[in-house]
PDB file of N, CA and C in Angstrom:
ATOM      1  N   UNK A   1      23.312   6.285  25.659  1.00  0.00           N
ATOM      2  CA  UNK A   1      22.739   7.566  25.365  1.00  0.00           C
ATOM      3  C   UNK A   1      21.272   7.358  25.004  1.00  0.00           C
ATOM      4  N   UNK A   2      20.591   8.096  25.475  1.00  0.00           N
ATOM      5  CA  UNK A   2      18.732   7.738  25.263  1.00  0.00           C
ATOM      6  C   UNK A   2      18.661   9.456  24.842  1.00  0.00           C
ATOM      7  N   UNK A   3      17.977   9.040  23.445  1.00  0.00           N
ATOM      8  CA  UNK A   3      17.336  10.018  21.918  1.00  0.00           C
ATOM      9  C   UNK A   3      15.686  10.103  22.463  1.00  0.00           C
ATOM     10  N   UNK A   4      15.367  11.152  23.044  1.00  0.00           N
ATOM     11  CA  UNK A   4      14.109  11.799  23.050  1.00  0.00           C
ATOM     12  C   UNK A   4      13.943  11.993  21.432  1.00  0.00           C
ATOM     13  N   UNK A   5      12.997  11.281  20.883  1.00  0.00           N
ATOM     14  CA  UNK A   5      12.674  11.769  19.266  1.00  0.00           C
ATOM     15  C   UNK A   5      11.461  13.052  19.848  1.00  0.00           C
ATOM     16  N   UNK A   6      10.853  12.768  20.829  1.00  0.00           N
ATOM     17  CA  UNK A   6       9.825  13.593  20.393  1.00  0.00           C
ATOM     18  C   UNK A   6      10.270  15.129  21.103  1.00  0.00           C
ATOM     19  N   UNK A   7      11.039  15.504  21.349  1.00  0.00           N
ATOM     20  CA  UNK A   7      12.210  16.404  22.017  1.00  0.00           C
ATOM     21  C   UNK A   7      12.621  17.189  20.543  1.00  0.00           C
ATOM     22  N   UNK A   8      13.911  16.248  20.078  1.00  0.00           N
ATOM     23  CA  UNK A   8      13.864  16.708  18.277  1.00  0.00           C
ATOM     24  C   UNK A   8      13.103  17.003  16.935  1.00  0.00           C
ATOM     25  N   UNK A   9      12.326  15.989  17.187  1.00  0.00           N
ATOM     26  CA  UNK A   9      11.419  16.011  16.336  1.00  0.00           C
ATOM     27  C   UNK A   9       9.783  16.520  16.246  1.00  0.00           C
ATOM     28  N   UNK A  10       9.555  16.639  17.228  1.00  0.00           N
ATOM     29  CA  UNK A  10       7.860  16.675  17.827  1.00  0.00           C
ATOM     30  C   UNK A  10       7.255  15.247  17.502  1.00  0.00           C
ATOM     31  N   UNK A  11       5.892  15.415  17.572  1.00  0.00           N
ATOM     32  CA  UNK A  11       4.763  14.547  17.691  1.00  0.00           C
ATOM     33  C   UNK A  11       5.568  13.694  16.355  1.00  0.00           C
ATOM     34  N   UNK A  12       5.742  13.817  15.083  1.00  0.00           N
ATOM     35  CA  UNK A  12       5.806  13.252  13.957  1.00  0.00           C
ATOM     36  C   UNK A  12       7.035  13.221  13.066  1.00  0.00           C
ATOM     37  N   UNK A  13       7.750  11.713  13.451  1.00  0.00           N
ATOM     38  CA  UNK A  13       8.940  11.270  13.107  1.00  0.00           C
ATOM     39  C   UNK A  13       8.461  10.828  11.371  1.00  0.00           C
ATOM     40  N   UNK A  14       8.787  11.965  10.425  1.00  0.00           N
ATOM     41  CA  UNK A  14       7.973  11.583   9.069  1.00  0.00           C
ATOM     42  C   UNK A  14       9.090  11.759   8.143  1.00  0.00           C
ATOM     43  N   UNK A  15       9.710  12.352   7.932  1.00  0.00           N
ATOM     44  CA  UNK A  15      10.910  13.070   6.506  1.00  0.00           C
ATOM     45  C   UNK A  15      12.231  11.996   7.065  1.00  0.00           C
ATOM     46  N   UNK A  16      13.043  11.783   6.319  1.00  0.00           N
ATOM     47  CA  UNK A  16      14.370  11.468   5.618  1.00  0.00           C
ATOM     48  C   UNK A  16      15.495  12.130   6.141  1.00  0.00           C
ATOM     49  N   UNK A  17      15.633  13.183   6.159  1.00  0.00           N
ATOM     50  CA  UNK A  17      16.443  14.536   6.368  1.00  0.00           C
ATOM     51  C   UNK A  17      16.174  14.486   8.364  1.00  0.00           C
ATOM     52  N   UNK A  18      14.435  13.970   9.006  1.00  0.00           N
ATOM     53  CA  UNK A  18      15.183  13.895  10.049  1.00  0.00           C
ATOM     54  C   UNK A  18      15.587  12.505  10.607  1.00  0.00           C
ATOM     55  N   UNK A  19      15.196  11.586   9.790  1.00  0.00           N
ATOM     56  CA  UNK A  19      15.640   9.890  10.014  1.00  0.00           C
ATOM     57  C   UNK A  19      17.611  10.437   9.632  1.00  0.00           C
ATOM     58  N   UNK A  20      17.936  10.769   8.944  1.00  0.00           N
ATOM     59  CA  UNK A  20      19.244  11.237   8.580  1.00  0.00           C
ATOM     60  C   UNK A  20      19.973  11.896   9.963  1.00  0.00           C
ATOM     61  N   UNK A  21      19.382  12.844  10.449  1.00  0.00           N
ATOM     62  CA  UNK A  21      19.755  13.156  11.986  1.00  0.00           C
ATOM     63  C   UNK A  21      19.641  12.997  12.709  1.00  0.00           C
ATOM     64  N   UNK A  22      19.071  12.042  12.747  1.00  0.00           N
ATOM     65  CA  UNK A  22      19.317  10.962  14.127  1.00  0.00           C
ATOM     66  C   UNK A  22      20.064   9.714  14.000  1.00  0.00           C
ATOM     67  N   UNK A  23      20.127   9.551  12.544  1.00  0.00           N
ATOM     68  CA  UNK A  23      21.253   8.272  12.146  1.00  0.00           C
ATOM     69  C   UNK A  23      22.786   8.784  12.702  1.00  0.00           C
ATOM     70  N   UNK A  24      23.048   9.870  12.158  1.00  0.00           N
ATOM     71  CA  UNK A  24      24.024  10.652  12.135  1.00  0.00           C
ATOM     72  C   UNK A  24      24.594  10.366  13.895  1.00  0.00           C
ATOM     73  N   UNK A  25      23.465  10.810  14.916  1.00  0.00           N
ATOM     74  CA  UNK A  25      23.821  10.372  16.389  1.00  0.00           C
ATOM     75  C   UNK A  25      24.024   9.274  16.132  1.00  0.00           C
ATOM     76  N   UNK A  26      23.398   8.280  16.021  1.00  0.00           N
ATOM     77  CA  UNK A  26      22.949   7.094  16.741  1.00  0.00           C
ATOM     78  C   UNK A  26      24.626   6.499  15.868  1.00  0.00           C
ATOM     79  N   UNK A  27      25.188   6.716  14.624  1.00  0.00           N
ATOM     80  CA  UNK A  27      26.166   6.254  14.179  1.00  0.00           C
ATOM     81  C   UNK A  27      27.267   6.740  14.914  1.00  0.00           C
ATOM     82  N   UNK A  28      27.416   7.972  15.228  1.00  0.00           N
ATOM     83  CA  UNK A  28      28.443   8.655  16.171  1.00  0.00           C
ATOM     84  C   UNK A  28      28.787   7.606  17.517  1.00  0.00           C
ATOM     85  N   UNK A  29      27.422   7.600  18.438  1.00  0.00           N
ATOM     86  CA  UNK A  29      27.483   6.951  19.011  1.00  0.00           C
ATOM     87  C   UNK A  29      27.440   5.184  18.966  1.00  0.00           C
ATOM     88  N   UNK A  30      27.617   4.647  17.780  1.00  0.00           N
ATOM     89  CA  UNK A  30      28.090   3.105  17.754  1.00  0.00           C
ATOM     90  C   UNK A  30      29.453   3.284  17.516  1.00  0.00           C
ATOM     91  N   UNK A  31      30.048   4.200  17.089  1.00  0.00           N
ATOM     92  CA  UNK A  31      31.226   4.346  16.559  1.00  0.00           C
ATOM     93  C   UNK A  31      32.340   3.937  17.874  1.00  0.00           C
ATOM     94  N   UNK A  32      31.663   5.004  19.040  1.00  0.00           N
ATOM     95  CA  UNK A  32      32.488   5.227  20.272  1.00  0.00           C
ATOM     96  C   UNK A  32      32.097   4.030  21.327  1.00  0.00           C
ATOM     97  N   UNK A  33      30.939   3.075  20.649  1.00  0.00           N
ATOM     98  CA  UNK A  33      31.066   1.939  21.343  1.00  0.00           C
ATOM     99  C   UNK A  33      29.709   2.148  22.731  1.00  0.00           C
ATOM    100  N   UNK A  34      29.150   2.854  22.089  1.00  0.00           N
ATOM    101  CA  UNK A  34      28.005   3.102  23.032  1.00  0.00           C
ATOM    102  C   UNK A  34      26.761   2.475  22.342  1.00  0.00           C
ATOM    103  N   UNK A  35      25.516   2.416  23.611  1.00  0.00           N
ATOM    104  CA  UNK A  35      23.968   1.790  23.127  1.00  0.00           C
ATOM    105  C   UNK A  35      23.408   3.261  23.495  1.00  0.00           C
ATOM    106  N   UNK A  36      22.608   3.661  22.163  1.00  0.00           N
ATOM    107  CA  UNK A  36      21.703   4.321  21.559  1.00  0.00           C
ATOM    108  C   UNK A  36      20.268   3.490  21.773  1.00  0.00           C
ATOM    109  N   UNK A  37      19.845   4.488  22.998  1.00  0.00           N
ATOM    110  CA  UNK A  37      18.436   4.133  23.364  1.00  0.00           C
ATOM    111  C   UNK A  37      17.450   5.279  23.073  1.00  0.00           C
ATOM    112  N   UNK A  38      16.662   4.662  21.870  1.00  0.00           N
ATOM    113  CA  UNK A  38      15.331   6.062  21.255  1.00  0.00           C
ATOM    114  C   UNK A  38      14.172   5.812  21.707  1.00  0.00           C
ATOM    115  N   UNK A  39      13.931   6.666  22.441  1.00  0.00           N
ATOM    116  CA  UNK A  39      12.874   6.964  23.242  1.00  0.00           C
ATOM    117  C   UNK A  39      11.482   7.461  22.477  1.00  0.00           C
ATOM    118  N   UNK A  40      10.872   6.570  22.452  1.00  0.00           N
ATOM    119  CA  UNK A  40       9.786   7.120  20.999  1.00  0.00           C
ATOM    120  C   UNK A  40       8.435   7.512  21.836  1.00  0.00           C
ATOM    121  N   UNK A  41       8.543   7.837  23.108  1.00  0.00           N
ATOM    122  CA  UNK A  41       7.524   9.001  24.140  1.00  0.00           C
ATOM    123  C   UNK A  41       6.756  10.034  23.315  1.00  0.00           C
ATOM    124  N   UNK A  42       5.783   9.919  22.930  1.00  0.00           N
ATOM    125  CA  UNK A  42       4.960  11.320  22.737  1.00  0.00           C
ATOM    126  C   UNK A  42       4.825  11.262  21.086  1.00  0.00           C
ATOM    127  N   UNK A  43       5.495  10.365  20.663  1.00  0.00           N
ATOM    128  CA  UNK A  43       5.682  10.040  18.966  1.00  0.00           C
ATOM    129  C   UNK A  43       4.092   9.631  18.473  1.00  0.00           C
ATOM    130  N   UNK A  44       3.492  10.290  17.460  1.00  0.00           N
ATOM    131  CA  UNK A  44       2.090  10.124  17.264  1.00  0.00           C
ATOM    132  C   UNK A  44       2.468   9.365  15.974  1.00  0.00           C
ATOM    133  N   UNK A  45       3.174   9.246  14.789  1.00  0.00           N
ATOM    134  CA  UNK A  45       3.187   8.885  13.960  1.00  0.00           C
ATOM    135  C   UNK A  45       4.694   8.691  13.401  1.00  0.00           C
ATOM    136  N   UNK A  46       5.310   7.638  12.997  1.00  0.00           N
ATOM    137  CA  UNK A  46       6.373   7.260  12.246  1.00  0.00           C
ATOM    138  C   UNK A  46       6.232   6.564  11.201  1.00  0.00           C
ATOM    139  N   UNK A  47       6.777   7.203  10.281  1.00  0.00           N
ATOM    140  CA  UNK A  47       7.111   6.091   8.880  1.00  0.00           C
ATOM    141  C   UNK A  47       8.574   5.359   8.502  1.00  0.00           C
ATOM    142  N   UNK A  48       8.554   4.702   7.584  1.00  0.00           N
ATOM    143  CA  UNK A  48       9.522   3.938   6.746  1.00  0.00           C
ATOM    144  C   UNK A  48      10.471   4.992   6.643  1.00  0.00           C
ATOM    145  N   UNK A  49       9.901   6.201   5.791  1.00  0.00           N
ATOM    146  CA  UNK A  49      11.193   7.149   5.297  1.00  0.00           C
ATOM    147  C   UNK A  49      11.797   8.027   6.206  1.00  0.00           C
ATOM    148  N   UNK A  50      11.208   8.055   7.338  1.00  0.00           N
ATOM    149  CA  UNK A  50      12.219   8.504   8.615  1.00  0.00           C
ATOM    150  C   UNK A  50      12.822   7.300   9.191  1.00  0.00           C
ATOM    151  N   UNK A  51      12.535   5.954   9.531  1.00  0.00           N
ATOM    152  CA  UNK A  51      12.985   4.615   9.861  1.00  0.00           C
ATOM    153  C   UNK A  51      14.002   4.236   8.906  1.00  0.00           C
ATOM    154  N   UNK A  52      14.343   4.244   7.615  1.00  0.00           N
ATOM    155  CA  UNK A  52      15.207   3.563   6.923  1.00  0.00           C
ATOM    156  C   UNK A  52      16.690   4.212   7.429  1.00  0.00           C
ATOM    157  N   UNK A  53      16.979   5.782   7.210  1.00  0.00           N
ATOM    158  CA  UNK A  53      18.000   6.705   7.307  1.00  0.00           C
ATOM    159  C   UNK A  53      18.300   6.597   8.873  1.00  0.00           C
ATOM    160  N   UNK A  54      17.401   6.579  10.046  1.00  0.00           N
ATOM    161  CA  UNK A  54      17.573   6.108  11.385  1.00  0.00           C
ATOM    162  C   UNK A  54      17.847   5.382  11.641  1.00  0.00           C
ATOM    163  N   UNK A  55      17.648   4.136  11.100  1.00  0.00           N
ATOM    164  CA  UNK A  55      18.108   2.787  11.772  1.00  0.00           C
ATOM    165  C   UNK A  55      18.444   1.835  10.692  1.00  0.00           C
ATOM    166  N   UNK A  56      18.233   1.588   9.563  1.00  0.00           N
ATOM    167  CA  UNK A  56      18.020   0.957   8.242  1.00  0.00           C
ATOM    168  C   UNK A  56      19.040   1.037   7.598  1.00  0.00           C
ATOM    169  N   UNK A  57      19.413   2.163   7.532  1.00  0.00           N
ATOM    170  CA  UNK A  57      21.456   2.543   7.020  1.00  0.00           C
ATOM    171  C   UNK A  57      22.327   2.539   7.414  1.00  0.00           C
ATOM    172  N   UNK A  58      22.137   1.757   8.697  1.00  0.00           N
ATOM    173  CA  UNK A  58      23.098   1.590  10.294  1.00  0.00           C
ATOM    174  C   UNK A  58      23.830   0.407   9.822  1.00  0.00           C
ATOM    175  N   UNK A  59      22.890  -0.856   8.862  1.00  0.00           N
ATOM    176  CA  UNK A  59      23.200  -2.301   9.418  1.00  0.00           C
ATOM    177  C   UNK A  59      24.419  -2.205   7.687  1.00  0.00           C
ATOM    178  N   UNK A  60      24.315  -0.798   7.045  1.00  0.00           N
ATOM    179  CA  UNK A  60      25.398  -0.927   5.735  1.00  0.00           C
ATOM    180  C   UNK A  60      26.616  -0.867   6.511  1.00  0.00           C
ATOM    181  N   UNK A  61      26.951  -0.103   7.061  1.00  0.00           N
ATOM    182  CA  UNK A  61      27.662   0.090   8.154  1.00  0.00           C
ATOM    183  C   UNK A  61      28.227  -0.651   9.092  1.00  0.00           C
ATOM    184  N   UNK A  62      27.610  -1.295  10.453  1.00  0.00           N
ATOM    185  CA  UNK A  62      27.967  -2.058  10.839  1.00  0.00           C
ATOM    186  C   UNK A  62      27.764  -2.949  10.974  1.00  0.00           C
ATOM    187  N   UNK A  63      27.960  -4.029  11.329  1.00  0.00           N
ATOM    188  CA  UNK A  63      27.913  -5.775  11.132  1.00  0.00           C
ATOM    189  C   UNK A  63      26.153  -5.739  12.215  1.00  0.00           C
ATOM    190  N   UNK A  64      25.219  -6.631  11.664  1.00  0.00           N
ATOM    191  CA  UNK A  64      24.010  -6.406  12.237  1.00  0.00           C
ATOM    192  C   UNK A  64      23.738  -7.051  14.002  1.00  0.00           C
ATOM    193  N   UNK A  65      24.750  -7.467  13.840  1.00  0.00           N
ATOM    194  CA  UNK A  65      24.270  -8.003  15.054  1.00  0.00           C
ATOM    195  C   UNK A  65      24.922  -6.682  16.572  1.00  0.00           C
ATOM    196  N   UNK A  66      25.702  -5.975  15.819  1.00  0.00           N
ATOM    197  CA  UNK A  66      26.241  -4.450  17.108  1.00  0.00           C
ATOM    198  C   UNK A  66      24.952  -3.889  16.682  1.00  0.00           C
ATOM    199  N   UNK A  67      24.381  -3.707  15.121  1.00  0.00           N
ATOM    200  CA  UNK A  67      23.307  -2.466  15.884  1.00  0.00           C
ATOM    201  C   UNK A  67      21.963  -3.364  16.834  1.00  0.00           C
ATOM    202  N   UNK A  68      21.933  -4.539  16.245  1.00  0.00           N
ATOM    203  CA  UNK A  68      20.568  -5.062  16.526  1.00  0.00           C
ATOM    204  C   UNK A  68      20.635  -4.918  18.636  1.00  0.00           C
ATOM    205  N   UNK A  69      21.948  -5.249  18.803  1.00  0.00           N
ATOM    206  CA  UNK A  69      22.445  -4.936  20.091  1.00  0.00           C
ATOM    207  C   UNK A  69      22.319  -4.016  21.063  1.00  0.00           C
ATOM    208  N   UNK A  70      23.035  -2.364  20.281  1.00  0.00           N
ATOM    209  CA  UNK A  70      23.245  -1.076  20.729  1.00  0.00           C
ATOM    210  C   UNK A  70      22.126   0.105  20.255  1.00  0.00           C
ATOM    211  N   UNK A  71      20.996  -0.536  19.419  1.00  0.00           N
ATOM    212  CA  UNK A  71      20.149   0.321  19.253  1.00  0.00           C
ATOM    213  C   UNK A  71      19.245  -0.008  19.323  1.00  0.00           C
ATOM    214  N   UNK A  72      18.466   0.410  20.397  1.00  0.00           N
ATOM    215  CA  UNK A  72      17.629  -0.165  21.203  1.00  0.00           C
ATOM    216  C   UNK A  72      16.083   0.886  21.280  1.00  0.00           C
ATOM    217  N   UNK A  73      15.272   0.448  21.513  1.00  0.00           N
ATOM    218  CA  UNK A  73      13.992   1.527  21.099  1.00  0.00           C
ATOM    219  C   UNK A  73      13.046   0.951  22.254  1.00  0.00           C
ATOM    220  N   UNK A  74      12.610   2.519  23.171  1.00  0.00           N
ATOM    221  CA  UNK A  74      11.491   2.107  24.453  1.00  0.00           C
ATOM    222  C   UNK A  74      10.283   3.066  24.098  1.00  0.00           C
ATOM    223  N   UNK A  75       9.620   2.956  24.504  1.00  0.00           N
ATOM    224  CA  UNK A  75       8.452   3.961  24.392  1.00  0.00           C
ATOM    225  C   UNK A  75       7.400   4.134  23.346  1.00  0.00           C
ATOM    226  N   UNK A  76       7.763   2.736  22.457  1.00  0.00           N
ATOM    227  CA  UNK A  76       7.244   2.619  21.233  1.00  0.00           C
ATOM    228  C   UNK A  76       5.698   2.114  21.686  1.00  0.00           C
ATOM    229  N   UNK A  77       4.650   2.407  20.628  1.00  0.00           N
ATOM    230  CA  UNK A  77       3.265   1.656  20.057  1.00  0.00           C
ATOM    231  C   UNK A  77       3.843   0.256  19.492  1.00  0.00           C
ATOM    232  N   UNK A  78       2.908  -0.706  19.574  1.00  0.00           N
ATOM    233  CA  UNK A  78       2.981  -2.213  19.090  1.00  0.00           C
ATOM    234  C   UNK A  78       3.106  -1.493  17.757  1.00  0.00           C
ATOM    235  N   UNK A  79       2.240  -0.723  16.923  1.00  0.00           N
ATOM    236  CA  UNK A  79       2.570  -0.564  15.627  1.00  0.00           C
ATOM    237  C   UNK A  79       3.776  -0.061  15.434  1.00  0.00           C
ATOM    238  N   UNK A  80       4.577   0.736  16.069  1.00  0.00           N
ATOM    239  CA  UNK A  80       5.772   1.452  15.885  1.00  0.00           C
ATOM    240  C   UNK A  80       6.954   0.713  16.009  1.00  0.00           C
ATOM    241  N   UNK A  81       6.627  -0.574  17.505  1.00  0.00           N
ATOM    242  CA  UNK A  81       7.915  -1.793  17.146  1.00  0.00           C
ATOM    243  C   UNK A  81       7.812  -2.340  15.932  1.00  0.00           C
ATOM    244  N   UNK A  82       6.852  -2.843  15.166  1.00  0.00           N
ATOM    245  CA  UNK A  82       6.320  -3.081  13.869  1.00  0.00           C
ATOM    246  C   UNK A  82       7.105  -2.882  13.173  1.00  0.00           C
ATOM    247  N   UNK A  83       6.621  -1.751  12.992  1.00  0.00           N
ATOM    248  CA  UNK A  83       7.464  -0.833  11.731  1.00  0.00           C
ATOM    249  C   UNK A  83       9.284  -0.906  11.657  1.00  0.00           C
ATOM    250  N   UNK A  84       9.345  -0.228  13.093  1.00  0.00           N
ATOM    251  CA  UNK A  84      10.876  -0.409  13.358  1.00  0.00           C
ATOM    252  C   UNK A  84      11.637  -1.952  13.159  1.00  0.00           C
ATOM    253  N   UNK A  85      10.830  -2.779  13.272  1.00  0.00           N
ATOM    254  CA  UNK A  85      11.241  -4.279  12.949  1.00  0.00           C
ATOM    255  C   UNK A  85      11.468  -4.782  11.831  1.00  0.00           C
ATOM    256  N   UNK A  86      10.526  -4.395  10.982  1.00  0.00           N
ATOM    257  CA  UNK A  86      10.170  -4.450   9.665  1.00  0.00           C
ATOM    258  C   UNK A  86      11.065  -3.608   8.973  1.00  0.00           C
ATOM    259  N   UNK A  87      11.432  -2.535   9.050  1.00  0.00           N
ATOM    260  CA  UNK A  87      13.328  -1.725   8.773  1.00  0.00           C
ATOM    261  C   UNK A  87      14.346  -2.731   9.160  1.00  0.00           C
ATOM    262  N   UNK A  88      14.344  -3.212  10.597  1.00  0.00           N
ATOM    263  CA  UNK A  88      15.851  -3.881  10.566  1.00  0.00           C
ATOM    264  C   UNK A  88      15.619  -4.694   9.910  1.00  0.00           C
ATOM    265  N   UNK A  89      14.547  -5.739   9.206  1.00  0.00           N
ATOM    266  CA  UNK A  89      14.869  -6.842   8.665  1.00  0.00           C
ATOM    267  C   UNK A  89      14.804  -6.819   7.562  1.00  0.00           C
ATOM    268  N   UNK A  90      13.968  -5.850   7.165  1.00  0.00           N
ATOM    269  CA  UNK A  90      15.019  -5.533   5.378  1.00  0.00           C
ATOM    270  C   UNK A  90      16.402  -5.549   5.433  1.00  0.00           C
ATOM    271  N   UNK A  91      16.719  -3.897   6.123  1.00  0.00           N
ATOM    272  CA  UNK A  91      18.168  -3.657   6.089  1.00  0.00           C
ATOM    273  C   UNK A  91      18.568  -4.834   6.055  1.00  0.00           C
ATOM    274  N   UNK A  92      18.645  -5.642   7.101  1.00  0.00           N
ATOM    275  CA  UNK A  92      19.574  -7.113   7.331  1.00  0.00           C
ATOM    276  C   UNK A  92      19.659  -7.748   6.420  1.00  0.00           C
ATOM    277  N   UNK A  93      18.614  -8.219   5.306  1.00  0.00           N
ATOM    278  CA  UNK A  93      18.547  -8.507   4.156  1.00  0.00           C
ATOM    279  C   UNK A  93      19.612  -7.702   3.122  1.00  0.00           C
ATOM    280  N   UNK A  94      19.131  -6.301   3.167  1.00  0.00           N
ATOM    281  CA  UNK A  94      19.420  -5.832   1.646  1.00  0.00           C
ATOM    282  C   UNK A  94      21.059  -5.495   1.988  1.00  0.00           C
ATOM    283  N   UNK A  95      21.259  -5.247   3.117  1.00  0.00           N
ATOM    284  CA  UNK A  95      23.091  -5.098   2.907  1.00  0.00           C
ATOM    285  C   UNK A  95      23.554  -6.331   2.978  1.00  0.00           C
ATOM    286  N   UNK A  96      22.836  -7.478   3.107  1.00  0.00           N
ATOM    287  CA  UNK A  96      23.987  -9.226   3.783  1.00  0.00           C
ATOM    288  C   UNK A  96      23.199  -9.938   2.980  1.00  0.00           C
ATOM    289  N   UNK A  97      22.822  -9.323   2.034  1.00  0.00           N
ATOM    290  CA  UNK A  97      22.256 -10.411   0.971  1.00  0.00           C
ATOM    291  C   UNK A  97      22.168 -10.076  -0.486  1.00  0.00           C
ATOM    292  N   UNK A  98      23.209 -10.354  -1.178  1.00  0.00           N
ATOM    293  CA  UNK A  98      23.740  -9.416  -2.376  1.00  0.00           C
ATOM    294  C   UNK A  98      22.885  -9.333  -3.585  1.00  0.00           C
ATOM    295  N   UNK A  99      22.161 -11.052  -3.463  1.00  0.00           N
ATOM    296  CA  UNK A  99      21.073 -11.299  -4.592  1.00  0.00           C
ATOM    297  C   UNK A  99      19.714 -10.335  -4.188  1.00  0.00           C
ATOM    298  N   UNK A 100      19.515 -10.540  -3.134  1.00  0.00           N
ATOM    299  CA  UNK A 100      18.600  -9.848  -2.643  1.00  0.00           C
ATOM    300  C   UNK A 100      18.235  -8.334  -2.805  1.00  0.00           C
ATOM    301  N   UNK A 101      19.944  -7.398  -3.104  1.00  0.00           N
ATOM    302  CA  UNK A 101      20.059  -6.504  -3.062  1.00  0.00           C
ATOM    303  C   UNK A 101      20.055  -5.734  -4.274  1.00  0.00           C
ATOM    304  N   UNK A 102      20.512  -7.098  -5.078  1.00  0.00           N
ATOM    305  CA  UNK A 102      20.444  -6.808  -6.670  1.00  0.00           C
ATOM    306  C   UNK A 102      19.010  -6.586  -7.272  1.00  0.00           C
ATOM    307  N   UNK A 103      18.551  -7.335  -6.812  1.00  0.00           N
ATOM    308  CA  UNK A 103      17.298  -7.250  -7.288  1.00  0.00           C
ATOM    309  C   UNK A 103      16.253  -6.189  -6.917  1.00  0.00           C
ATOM    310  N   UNK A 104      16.125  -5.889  -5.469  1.00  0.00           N
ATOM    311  CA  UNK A 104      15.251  -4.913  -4.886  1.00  0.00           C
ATOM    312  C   UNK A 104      16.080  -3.556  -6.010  1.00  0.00           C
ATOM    313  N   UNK A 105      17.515  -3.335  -6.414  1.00  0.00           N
ATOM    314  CA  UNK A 105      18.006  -2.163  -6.540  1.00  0.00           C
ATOM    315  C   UNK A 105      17.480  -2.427  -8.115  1.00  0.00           C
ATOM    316  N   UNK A 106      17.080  -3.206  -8.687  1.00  0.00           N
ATOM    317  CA  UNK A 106      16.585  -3.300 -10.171  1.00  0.00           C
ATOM    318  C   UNK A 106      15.340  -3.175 -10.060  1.00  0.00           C
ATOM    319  N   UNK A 107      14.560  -3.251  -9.228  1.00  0.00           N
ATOM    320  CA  UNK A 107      13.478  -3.011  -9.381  1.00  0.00           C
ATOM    321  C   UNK A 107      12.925  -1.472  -9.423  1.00  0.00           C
ATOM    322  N   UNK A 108      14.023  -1.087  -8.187  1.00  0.00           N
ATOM    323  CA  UNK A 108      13.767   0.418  -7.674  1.00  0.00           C
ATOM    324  C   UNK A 108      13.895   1.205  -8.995  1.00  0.00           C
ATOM    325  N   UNK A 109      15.283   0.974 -10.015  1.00  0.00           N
ATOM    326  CA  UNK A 109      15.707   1.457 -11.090  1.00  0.00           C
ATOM    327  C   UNK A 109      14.420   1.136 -12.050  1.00  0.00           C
ATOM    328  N   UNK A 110      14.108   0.381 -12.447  1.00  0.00           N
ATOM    329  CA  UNK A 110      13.014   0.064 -13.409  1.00  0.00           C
ATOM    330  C   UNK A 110      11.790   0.477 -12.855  1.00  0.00           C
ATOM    331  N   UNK A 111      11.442   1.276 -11.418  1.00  0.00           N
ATOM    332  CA  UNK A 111      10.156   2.062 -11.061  1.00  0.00           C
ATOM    333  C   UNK A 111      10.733   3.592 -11.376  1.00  0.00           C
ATOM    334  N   UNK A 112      11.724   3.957 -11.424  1.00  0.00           N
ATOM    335  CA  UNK A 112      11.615   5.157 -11.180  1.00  0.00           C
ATOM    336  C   UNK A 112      12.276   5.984 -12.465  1.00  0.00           C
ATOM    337  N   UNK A 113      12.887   4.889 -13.593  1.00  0.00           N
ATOM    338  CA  UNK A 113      13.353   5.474 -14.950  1.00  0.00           C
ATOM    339  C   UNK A 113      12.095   5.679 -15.904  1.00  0.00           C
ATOM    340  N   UNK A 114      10.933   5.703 -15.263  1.00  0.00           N
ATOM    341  CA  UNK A 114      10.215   5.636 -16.999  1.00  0.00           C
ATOM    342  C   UNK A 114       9.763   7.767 -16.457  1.00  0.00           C
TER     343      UNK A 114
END
């Protein structure tokens, strides 16, 4: 299945809520055993907080090496594989690496309680 983002989304893949709806596909479709190809055509700008919920909350889910597999990204800027790279290899980290996970999640807690 190939995800026109800039179809759904327009020019600017930016909010959470729509990284969340396209996770939502792209999980549907790993579920049924399909490759999720996102077409990032016409995309002027992407961040982290649409990238984490899109692709980043995939690898809690399933074992990293099906998404690194079935979700697949064409049409990207060198900066935009970047970015998108730089998501899976956290994720890969922070769900398959427990110390790792402990800690980033103590940190997050100790930035955001005062």
């Amino acid at each position: 299945m190939t995800i026109s983002l800039r179809e759904q989304f327009g020019e600017f893949a930016l909010s959470a809520d729509q990284g969340r709806c396209l996770g939502e596909q792209v999980r549907e479709a790993l579920q049924g055993g399909e490759v999720s190809v996102l077409d990032f055509a016409g995309i002027r700008s992407v961040i982290s907080a649409f990238l984490n919920p899109a692709i980043g909350e995939l690898y809690g889910t399933f074992p990293a090496d099906v998404v690194d597999d079935r979700v697949r990204v064409i049409n990207a800027s060198p900066v935009q594989e970047q970015s998108v790279e730089l998501v899976r290899s956290n994720a890969r980290r922070y769900y398959h690496d427990p110390e790792f996970r402990r800690a980033q999640d103590a940190a997050l807690e100790e930035l955001f309680s005062d």
